[in-house]
Each structure stands twice: as structure tokens, then as C-alpha cells.
N, C-alpha and C. Protein backbone atom coordinates (compact mmCIF):
# COMPACT_ATOMS: atom_id res chain seq x y z
N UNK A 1 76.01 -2.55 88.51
CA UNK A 1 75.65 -1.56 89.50
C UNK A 1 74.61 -2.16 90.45
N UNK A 2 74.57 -1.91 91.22
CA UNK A 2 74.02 -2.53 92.64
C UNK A 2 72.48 -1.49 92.95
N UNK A 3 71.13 -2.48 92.95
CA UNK A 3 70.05 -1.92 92.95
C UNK A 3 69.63 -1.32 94.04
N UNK A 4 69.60 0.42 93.57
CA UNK A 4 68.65 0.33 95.10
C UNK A 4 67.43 0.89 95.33
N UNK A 5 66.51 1.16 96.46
CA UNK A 5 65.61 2.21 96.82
C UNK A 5 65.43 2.99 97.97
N UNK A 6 65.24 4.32 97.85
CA UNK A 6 65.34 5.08 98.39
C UNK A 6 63.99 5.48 99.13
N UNK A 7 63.39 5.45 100.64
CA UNK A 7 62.35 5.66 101.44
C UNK A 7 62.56 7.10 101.86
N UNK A 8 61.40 7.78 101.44
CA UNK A 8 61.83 9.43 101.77
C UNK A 8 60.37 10.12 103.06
N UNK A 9 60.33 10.98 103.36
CA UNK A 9 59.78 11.52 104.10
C UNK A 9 60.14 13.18 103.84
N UNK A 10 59.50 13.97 103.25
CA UNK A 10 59.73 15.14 103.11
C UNK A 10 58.70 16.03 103.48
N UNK A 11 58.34 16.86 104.31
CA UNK A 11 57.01 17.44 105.07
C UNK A 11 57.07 18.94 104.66
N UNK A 12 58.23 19.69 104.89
CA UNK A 12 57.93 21.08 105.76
C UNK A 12 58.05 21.71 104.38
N UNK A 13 59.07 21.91 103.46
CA UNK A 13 59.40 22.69 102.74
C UNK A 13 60.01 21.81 101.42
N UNK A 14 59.64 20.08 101.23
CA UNK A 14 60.28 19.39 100.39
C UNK A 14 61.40 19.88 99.92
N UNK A 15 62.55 19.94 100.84
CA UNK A 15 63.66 19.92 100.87
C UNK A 15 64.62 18.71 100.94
N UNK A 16 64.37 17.42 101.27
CA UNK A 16 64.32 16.00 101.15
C UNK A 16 63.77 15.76 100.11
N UNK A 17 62.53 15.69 99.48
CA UNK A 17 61.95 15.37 98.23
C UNK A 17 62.98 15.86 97.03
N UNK A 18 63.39 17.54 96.96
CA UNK A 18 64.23 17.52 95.98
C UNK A 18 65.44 16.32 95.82
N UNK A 19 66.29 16.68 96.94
CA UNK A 19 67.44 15.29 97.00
C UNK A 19 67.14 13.99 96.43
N UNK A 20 66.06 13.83 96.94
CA UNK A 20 65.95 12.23 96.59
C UNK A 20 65.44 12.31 94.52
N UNK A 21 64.63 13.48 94.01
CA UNK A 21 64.47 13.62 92.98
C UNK A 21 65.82 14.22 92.42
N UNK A 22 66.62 14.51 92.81
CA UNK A 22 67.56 14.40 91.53
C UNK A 22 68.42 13.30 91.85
N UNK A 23 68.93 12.52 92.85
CA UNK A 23 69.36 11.61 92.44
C UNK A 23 68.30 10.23 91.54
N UNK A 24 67.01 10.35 91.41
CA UNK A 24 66.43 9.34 90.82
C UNK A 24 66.24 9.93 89.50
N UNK A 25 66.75 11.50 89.05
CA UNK A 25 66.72 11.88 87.51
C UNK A 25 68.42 11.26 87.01
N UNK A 26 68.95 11.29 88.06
CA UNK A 26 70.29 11.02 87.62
C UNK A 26 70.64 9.64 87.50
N UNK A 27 69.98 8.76 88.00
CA UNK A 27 70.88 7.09 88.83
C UNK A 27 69.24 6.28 88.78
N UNK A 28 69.43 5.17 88.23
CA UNK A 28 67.98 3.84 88.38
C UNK A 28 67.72 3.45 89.15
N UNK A 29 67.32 4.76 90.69
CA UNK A 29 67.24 4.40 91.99
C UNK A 29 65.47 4.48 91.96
N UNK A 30 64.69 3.89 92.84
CA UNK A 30 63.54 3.94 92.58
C UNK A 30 63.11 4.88 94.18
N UNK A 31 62.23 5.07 94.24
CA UNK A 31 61.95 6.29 95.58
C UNK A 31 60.66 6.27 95.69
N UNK A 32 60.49 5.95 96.92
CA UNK A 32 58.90 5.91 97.52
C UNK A 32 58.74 6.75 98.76
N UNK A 33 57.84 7.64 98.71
CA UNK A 33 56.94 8.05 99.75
C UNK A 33 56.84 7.51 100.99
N UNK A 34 57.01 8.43 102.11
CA UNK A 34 56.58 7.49 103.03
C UNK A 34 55.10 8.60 103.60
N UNK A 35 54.30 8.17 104.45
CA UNK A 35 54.40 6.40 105.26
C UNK A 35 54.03 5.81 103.28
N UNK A 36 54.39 4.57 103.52
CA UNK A 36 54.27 3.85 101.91
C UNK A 36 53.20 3.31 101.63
N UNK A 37 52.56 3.27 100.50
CA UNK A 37 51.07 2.83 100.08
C UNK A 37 51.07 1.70 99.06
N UNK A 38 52.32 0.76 99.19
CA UNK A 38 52.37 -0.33 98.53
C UNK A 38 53.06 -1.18 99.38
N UNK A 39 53.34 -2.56 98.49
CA UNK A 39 53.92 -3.53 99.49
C UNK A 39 54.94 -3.50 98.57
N UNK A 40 56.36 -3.78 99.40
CA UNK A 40 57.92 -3.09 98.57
C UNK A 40 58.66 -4.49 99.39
N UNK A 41 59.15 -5.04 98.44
CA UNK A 41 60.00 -6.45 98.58
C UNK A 41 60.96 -6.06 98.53
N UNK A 42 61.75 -5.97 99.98
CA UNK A 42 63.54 -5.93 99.68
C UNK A 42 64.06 -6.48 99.50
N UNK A 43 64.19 -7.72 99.22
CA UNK A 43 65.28 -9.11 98.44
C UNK A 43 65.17 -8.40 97.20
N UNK A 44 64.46 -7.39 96.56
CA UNK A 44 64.71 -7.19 95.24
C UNK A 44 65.72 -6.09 95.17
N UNK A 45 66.44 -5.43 96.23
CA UNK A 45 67.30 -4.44 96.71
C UNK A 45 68.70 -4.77 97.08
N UNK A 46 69.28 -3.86 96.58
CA UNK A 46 70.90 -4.23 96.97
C UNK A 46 71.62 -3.16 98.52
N UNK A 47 70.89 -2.46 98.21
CA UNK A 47 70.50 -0.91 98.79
C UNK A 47 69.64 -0.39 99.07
N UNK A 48 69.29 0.31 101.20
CA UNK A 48 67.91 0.80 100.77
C UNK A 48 68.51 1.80 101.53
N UNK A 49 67.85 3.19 101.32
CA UNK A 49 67.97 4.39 101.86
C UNK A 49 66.89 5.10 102.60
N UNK A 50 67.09 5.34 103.64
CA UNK A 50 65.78 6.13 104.37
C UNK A 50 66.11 7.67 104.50
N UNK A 51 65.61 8.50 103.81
CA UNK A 51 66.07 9.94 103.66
C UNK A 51 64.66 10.86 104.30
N UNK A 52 65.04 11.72 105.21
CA UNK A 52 63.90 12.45 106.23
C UNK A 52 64.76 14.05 106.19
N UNK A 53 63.58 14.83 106.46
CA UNK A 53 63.49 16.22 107.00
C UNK A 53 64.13 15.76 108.31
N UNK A 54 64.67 16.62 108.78
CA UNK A 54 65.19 16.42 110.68
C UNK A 54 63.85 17.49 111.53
N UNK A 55 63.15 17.13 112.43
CA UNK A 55 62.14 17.67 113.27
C UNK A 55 62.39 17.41 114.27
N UNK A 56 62.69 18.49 115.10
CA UNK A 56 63.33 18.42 116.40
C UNK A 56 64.51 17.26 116.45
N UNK A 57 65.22 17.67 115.50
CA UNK A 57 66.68 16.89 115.73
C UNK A 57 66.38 15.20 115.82
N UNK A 58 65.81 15.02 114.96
CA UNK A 58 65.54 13.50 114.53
C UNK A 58 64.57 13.08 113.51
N UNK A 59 65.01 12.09 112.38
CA UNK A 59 63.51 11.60 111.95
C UNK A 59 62.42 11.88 111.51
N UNK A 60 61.84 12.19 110.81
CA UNK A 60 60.47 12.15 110.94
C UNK A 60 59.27 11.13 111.54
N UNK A 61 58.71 11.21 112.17
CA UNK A 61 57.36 10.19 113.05
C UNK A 61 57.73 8.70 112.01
N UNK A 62 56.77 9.63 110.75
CA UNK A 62 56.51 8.19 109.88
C UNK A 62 57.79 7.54 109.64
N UNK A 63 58.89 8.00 109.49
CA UNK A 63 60.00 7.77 109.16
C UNK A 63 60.17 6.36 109.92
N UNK A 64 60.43 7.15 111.19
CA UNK A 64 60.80 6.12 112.15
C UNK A 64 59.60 4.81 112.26
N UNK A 65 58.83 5.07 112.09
CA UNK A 65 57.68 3.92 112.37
C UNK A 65 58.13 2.87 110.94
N UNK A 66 58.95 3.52 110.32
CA UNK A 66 58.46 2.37 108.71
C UNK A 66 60.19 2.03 109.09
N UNK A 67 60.70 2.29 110.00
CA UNK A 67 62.25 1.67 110.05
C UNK A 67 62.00 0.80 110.89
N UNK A 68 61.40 1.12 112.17
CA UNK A 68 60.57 0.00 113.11
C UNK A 68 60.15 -1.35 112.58
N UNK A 69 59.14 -0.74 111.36
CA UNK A 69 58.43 -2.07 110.87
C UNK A 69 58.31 -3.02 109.81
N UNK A 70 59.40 -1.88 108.83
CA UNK A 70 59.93 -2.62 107.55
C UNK A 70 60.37 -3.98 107.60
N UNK A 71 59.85 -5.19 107.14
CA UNK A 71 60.52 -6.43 106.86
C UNK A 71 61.80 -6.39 106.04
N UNK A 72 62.61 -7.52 106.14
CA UNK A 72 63.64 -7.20 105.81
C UNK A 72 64.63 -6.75 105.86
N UNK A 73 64.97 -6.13 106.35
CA UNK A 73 66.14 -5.36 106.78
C UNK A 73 67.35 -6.17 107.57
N UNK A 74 67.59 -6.89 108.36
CA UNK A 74 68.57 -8.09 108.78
C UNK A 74 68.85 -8.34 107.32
N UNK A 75 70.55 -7.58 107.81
CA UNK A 75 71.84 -8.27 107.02
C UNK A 75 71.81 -7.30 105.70
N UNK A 76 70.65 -6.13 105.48
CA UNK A 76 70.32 -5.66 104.77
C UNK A 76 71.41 -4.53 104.58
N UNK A 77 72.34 -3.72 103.33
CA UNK A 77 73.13 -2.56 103.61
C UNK A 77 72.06 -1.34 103.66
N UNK A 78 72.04 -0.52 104.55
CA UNK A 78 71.43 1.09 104.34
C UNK A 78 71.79 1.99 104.50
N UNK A 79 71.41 2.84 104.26
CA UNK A 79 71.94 4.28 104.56
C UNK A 79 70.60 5.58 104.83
N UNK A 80 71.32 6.16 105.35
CA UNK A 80 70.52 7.77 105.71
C UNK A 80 70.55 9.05 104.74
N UNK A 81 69.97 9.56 104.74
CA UNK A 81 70.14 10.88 104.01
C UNK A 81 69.08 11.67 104.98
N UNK A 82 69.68 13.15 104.81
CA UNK A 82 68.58 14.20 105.40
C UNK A 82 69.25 15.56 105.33
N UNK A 83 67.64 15.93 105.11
CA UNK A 83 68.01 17.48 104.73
C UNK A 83 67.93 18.42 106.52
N UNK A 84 68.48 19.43 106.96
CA UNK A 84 68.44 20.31 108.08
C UNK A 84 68.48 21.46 107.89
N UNK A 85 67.88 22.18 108.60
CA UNK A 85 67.73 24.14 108.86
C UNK A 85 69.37 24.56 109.50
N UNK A 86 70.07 23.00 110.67
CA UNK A 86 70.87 23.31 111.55
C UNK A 86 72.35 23.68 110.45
N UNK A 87 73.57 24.39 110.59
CA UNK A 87 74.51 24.87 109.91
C UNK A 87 75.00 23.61 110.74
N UNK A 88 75.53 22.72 111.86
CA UNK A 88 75.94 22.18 112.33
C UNK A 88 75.63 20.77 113.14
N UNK A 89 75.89 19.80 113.05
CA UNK A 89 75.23 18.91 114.27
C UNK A 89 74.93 17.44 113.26
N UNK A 90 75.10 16.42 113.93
CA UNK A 90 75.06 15.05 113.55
C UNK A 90 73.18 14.41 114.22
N UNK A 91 72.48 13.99 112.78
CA UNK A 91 70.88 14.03 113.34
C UNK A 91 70.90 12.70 112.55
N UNK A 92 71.50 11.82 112.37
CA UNK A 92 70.98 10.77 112.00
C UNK A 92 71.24 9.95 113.32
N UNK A 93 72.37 9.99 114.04
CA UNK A 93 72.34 9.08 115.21
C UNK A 93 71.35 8.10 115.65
N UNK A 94 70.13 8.64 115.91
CA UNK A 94 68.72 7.58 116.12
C UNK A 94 68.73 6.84 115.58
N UNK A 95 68.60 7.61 113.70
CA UNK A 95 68.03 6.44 112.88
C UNK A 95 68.86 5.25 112.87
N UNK A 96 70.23 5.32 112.93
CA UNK A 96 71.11 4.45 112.69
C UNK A 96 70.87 3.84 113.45
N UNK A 97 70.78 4.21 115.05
CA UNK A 97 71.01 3.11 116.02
C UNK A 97 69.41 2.24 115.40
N UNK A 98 68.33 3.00 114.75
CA UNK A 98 67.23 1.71 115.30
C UNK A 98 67.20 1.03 114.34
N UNK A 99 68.77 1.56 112.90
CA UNK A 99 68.62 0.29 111.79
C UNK A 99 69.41 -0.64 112.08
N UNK A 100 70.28 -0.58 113.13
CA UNK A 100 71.37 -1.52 113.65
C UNK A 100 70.82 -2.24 114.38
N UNK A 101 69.81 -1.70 115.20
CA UNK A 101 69.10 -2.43 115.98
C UNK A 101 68.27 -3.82 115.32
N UNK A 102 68.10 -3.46 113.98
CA UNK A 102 66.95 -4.12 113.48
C UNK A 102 67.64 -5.44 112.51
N UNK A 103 69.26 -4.84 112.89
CA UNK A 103 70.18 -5.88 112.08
C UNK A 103 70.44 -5.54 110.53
N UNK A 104 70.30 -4.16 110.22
CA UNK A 104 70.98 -3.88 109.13
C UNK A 104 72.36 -3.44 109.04
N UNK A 105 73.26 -2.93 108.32
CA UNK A 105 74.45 -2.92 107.95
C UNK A 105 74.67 -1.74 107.64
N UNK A 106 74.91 -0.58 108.27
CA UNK A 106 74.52 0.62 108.08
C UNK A 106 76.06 1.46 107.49
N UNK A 107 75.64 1.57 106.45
CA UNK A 107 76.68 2.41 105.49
C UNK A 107 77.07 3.82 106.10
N UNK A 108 78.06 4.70 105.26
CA UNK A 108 77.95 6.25 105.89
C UNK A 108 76.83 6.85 104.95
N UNK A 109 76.52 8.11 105.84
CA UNK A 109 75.23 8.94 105.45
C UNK A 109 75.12 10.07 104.71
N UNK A 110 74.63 10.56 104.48
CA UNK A 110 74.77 11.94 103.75
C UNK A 110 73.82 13.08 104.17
N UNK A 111 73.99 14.55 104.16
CA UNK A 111 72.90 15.37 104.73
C UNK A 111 73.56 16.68 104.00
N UNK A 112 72.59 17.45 104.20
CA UNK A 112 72.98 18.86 103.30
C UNK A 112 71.95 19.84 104.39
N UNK A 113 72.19 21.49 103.79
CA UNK A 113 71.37 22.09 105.11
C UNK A 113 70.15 22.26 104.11
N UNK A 114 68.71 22.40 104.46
CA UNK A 114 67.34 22.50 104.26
C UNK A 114 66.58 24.25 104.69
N UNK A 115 66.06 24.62 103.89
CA UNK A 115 65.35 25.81 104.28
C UNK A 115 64.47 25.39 105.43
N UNK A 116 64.47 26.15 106.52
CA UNK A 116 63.81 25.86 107.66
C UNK A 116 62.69 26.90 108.02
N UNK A 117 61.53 26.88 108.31
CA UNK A 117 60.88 28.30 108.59
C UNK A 117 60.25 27.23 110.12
N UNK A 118 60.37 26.37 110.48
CA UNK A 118 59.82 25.67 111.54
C UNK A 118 59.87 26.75 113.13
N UNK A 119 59.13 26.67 113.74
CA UNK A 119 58.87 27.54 115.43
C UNK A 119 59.73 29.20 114.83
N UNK A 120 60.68 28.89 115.79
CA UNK A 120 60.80 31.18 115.66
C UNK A 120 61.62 31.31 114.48
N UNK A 121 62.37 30.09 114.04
CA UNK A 121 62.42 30.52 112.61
C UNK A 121 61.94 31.32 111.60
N UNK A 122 60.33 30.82 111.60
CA UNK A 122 59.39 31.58 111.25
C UNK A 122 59.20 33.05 111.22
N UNK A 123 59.80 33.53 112.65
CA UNK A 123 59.75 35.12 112.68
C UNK A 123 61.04 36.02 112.06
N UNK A 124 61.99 35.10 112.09
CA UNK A 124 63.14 35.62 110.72
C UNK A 124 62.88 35.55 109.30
N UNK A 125 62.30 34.72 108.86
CA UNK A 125 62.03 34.51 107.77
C UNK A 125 62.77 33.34 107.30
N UNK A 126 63.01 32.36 108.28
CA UNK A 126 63.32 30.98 108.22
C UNK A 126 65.12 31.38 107.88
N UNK A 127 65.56 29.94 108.17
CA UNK A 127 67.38 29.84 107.99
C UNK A 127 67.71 28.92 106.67
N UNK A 128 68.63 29.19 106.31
CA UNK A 128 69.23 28.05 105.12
C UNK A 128 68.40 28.50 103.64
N UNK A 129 68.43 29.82 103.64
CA UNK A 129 67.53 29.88 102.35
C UNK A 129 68.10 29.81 101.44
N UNK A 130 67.31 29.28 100.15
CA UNK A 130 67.90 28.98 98.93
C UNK A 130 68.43 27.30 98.92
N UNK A 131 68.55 26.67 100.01
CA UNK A 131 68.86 25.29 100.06
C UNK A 131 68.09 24.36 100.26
N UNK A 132 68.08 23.26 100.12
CA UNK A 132 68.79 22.95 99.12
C UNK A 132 69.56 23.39 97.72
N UNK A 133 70.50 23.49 97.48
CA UNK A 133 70.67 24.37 95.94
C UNK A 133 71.08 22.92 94.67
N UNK A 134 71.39 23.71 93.90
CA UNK A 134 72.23 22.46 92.46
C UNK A 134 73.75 21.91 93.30
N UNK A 135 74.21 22.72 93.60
CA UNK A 135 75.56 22.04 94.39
C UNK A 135 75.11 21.04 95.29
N UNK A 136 74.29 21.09 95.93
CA UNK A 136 73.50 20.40 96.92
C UNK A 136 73.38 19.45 96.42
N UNK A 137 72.51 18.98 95.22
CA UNK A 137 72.04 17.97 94.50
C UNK A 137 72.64 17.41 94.00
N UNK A 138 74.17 18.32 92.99
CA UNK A 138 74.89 17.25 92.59
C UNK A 138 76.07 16.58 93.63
N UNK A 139 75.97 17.00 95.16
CA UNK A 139 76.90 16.57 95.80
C UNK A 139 75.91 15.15 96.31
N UNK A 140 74.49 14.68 96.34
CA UNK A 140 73.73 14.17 96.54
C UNK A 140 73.80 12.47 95.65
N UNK A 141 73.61 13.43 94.48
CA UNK A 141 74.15 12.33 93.19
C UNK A 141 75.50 11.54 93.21
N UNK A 142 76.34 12.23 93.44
CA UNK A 142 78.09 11.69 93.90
C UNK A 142 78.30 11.01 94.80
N UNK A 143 76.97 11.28 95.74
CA UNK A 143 77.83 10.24 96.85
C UNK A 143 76.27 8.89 96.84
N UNK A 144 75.46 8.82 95.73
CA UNK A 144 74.74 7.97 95.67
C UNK A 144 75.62 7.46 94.88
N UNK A 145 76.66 8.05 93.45
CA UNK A 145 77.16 7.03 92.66
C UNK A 145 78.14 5.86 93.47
N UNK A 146 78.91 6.75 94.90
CA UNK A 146 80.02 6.17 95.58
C UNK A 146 79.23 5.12 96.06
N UNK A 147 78.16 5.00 96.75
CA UNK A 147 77.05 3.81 97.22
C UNK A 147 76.92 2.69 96.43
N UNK A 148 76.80 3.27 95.40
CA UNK A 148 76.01 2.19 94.38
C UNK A 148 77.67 1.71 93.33
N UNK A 149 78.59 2.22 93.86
CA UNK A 149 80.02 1.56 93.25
C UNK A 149 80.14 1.88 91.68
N UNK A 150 79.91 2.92 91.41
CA UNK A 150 80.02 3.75 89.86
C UNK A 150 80.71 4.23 89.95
């Protein structure tokens, strides 16, 4: 099985944080925090994943700054994950273009919808409630096993 780690960013409602925690209860994926508070060697990676909340339809800040500046990455395979409030709409676009940019090898992505209470959300009582759910998670896990060739 092919090693990997997973770079997360989860802010509003750790709706990203769950995802990335059950696929690391399920699969010997390792998962770090971002912005990151260690030094993380990717030659020791087969696989790296950058998984974000979507804020204003992209990314998170730190997100993007540690895809910017991560060593490593040329020739590297990755992938996206992210959680959204939106029922509809493709939000990794950016990230991809700035991991392609950076000369990685960018796999397909995965995303599920996220409880949102962000701007007038807020005055409904936020969208997507209850989601992330267990279906969520184990559809999360399935397509980390398809990644990692299990």
C-alpha cells in the first residue's frame, strides 16, 4: 500500500477535520494541521493530500500559502479533498491549478457538503446541517482506499 499524508485546514465548523479523522481511524494515513508546526519530508510520501474548508469558493489562506511553499512537490502525486456549505459547484479548481503549477501530478479529488453558518447563512441557521454525516465519512474512506490502491 502506498504511503501517504494528508495536509488539512479545518476553521469554521471542523467539518474537514472530521473527514480527514476518519479516514486516519480507518487507513495508516498520517494528517497534519495546517499552517504546520513541524518540518514534514515528502520523499517519505507516496501520496500527499491537501484537504480545506472552501471560504469564499476557494482554499483556505493558510492552505494555499503551504501549497505555494511546500518543498517537494515536483513530480509529486496529490490530491484535494474539501468539505462545502454549497449543494453544487466545483471549488478545488485553484488549488489544482497552483499544484500543477508547482509540478505535481494531480490525482481526482474528493468533497462532500459541510455545515455552513458563514455571512447570512448565519441568519437561517446555517445550510448542510448534520454534515458532514457517517455516509460522508465512509464515502471519504473509499475513495482514500481507491488512492492508496486497496
Amino acid at each position: 500500500m502506498k504511503k501517504a499524508i494528508i495536509f488539512y485546514y479545518s476553521f469554521h465548523h471542523e467539518n474537514t477535520k472530521k473527514m480527514v479523522d476518519a479516514i486516519a481511524a480507518a487507513l495508516p494515513v498520517r494528517i497534519v494541521s495546517v499552517p504546520v508546526q513541524e518540518t514534514v519530508d515528502l520523499s517519505e510520501y507516496d501520496l500527499v493530500g491537501f484537504a480545506s474548508g472552501v471560504y469564499m469558493s476557494k482554499f483556505g489562506k493558510p492552505m494555499e500559502k503551504l501549497m505555494e511553499e511546500l518543498p517537494g512537490l515536483s513530480g509529486k502525486p496529490c490530491f484535494t479533498l474539501y468539505t462545502c456549505g454549497a449543494p453544487s459547484g466545483e471549488f478545488a479548481g485553484g488549488a489544482e491549478a497552483l499544484l500543477k503549477k508547482r509540478g505535481a501530478v494531480v490525482e481526482p479529488g474528493w468533497h462532500c457538503r459541510g455545515f455552513d453558518t458563514f455571512g447570512p447563512f448565519k441568519l437561517v441557521g446555517g445550510i448542510a446541517k448534520g454534515r458532514p454525516d457517517e455516509r460522508d465519512a465512509e464515502d471519504a474512506v473509499r475513495y482514500m482506499k481507491t488512492l492508496l490502491g486497496e
